[in-house]
C-alpha atoms as a PDB file:
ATOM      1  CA  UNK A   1       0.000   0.000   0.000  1.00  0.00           C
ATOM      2  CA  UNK A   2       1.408   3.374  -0.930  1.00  0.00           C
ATOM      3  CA  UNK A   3       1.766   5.997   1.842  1.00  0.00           C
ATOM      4  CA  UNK A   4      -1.321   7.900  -0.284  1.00  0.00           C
ATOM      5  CA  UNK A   5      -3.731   5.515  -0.216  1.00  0.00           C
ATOM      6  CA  UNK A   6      -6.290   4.336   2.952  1.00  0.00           C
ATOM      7  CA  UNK A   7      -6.853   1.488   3.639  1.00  0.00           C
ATOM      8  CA  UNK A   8      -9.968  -0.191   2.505  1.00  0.00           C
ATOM      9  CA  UNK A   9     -12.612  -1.098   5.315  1.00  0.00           C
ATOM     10  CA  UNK A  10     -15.884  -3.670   4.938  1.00  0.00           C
ATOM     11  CA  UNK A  11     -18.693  -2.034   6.179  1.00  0.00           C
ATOM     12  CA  UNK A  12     -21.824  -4.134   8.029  1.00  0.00           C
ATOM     13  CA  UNK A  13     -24.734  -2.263   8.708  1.00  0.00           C
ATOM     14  CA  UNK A  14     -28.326  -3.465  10.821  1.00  0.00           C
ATOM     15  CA  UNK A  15     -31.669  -2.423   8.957  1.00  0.00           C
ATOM     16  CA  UNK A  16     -34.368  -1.496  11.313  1.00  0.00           C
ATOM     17  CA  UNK A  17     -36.052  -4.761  10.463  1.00  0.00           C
ATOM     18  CA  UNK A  18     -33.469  -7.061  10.777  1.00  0.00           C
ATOM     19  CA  UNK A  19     -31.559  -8.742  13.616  1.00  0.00           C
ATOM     20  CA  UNK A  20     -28.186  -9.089  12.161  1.00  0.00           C
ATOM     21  CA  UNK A  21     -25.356  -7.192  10.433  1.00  0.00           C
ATOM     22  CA  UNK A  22     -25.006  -7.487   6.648  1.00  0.00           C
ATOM     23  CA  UNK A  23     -22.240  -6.681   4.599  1.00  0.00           C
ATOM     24  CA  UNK A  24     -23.024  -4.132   1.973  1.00  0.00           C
ATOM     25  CA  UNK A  25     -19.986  -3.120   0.600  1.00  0.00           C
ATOM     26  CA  UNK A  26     -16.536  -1.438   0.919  1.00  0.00           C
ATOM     27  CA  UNK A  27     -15.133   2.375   1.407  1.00  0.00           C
ATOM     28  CA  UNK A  28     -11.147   3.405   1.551  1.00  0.00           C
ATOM     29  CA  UNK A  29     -11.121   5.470   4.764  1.00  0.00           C
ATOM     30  CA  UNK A  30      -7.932   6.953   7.193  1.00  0.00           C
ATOM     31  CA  UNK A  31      -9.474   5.412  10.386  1.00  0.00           C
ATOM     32  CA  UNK A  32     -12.384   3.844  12.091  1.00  0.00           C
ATOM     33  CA  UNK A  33     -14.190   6.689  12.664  1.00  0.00           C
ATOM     34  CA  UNK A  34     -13.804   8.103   8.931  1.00  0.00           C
ATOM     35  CA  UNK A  35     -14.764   4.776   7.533  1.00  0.00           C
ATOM     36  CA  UNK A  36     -17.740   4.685   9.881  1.00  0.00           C
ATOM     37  CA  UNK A  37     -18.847   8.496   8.726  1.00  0.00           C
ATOM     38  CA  UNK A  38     -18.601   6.974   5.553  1.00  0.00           C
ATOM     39  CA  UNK A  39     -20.467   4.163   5.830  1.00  0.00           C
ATOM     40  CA  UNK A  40     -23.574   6.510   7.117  1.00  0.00           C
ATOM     41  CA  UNK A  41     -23.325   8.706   4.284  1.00  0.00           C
ATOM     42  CA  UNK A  42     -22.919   6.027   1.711  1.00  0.00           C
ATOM     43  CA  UNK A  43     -25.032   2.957   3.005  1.00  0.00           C
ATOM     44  CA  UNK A  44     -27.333   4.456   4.710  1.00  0.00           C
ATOM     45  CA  UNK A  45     -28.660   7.591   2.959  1.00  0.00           C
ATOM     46  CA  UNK A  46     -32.432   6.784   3.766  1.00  0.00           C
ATOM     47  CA  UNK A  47     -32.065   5.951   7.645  1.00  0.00           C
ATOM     48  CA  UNK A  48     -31.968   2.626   6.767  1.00  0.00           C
ATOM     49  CA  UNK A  49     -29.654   1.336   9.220  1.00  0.00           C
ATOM     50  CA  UNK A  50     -29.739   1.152  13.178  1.00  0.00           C
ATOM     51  CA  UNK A  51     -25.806  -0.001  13.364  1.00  0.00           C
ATOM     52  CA  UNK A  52     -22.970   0.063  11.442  1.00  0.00           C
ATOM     53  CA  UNK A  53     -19.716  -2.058  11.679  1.00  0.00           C
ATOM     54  CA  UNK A  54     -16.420  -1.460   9.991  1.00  0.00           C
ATOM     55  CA  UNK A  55     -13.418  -3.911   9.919  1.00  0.00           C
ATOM     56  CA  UNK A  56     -10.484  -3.064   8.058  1.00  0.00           C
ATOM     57  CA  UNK A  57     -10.417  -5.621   5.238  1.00  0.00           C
ATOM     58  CA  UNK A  58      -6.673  -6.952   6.270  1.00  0.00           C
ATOM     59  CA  UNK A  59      -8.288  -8.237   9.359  1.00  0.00           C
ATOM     60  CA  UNK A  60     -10.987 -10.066   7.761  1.00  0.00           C
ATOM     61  CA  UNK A  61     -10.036 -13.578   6.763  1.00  0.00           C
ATOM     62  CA  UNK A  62     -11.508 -16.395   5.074  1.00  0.00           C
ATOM     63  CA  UNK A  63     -11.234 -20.703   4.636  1.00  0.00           C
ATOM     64  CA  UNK A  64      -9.670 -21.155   0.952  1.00  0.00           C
ATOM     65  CA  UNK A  65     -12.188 -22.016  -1.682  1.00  0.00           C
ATOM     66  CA  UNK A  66     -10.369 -25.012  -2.925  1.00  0.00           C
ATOM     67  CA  UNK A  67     -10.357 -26.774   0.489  1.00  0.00           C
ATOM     68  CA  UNK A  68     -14.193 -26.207   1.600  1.00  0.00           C
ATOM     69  CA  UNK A  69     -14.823 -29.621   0.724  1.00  0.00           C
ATOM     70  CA  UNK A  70     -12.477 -30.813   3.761  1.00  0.00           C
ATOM     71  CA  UNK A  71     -13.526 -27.927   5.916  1.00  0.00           C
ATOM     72  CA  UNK A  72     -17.407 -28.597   5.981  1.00  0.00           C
ATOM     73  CA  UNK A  73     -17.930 -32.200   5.051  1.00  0.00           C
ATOM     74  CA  UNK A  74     -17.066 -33.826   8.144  1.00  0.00           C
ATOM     75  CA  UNK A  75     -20.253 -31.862   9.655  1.00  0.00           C
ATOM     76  CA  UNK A  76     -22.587 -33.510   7.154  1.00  0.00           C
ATOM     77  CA  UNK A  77     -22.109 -37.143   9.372  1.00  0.00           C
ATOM     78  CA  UNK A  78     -23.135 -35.391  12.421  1.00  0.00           C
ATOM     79  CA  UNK A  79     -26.734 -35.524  12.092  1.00  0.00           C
ATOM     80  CA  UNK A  80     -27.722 -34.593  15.455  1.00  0.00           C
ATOM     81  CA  UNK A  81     -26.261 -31.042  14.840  1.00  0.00           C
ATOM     82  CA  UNK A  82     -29.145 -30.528  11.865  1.00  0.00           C
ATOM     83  CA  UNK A  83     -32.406 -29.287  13.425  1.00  0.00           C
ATOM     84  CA  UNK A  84     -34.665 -32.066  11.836  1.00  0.00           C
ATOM     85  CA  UNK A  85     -35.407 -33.555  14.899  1.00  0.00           C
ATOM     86  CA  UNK A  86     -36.762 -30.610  17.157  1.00  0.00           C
ATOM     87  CA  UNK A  87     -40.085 -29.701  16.744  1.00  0.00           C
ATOM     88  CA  UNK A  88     -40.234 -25.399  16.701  1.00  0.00           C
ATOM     89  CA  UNK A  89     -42.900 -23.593  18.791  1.00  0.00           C
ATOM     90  CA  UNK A  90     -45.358 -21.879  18.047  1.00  0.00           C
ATOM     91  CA  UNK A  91     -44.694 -17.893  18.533  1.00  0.00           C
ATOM     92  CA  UNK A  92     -41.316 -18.665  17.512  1.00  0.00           C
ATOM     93  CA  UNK A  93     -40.592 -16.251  14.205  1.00  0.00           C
ATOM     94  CA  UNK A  94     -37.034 -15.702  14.285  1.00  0.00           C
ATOM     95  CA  UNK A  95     -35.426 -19.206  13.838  1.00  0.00           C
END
């Protein structure tokens, strides 16, 4: 990275409606507090958002693609970790 350029930060923001953090994109910012600043004026231009989360993307990390199969597969024999055997309430909507 050249001494000119910020770094690039992933942005998460929380709709009103929802109950969890999506990513919606990325913003080149000089800090946290920039990037969030950002964020608000970018992602959430109709008060869409309740919460917004920035991570600077050299801290996000991620399996490889190429060894998923190894990664996840050994969860598929563990049957008792699926939820096909519990029975949801009723008055349960967020499950």
């Amino acid at each position: 990275m050249s001494k000119k350029e910020w770094p690039l930060w992933e942005v998460f923001i929380r709709s009103k409606q929802g109950l969890n953090h999506k990513h919606v994109g990325s913003l080149r910012a000089s800090d946290s507090t920039m990037a969030i600043e950002n964020a608000r004026d970018v992602y959430t231009r109709r008060s869409e958002g309740v919460s917004i989360w920035v991570v600077e993307s050299n801290n996000v990390f991620a399996n490889d693609a190429l060894e998923a199969d190894a990664l996840f597969t050994p969860a598929d024999s563990k049957i008792y970790r699926h939820p096909t055997f519990y029975d949801v309430p009723d008055g349960i909507s967020h499950m």
